[in-house]
Protein backbone atom coordinates (compact mmCIF):
# COMPACT_ATOMS: atom_id res chain seq x y z
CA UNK A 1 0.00 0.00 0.00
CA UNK A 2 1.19 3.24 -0.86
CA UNK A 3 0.07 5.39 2.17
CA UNK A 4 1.37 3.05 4.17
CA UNK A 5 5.43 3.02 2.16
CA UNK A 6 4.70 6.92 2.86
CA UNK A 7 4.11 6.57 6.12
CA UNK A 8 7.08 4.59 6.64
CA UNK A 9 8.99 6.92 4.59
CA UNK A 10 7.91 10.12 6.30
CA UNK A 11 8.80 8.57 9.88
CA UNK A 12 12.17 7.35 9.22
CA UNK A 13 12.57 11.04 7.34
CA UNK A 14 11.65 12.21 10.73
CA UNK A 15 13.72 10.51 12.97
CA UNK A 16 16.94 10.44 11.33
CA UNK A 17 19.06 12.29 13.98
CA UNK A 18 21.23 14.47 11.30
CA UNK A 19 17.55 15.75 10.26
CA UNK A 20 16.30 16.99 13.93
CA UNK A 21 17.15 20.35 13.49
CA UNK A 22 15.26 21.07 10.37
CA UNK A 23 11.80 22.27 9.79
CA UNK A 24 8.92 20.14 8.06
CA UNK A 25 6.14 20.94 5.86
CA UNK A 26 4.06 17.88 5.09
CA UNK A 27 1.68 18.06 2.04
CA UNK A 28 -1.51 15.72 2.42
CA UNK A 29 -2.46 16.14 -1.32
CA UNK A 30 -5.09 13.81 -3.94
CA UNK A 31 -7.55 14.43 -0.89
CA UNK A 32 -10.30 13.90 -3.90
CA UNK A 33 -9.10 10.77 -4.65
CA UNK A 34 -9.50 9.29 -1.27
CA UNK A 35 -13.00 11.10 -1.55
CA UNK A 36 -14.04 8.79 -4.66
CA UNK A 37 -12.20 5.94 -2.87
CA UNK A 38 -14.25 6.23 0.39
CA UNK A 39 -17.54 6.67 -1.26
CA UNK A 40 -16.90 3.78 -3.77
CA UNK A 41 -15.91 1.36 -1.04
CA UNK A 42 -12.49 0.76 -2.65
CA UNK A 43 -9.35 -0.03 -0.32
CA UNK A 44 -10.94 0.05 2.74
CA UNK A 45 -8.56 1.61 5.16
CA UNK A 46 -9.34 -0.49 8.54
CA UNK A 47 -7.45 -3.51 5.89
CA UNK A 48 -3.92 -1.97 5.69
CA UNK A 49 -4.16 -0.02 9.33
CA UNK A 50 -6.38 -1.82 11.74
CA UNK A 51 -6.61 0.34 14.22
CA UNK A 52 -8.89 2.49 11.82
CA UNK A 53 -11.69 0.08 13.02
CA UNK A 54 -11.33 2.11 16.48
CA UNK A 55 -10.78 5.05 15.38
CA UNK A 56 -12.92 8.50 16.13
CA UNK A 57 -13.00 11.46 14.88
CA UNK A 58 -11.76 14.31 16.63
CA UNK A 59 -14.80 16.61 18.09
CA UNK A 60 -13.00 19.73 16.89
CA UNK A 61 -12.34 18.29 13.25
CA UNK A 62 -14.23 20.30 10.27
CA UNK A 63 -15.76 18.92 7.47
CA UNK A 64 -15.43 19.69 4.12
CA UNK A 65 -18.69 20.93 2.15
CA UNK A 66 -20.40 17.42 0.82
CA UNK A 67 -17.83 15.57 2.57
CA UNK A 68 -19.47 12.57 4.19
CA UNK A 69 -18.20 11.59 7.55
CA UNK A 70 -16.82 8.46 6.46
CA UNK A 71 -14.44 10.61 4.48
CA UNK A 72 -13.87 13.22 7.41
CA UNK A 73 -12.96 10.20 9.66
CA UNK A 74 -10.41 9.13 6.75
CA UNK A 75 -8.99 12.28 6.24
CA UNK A 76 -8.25 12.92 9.62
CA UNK A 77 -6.54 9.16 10.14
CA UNK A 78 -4.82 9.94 7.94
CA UNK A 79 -3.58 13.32 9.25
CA UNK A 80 -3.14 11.51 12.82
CA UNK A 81 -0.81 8.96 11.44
CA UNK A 82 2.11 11.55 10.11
CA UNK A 83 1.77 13.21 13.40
């Protein structure tokens, strides 16, 4: 799965010692593709990260306009996991 190589990726990006110094901007882009993924039912999520089965969404998190809340709950996963 290719979130989860990025995932990877990112973390061992972020704990390389020579890199602690250095600031990070992470860019969570093809947002609309997980959108059409979600609502289509492809690669469900809780199959490559299981603890997606227990996860909630934040109470402060903000929906986008027509976003579902399947795809808010993704979205923010998502977010959760880089951080």
């Amino acid at each position: 799965n290719r979130l989860k190589e990025s995932l990877e990726l990112f973390k061992s990006i972020w704990n390389n010692r020579w890199l602690r110094t250095i600031s990070v901007i992470l860019f969570l882009n093809k947002q609309d593709l997980l959108k059409d993924k979600v609502r289509a039912g492809k690669s469900k999520i809780e199959d490559y990260f299981p603890d997606f089965a227990r996860y909630r969404t934040p109470p402060d998190a903000t929906a986008e306009p027509g976003d579902e809340e399947a795809v808010t709950r993704a979205k923010y996963f998502i977010r959760d996991e880089f951080l």
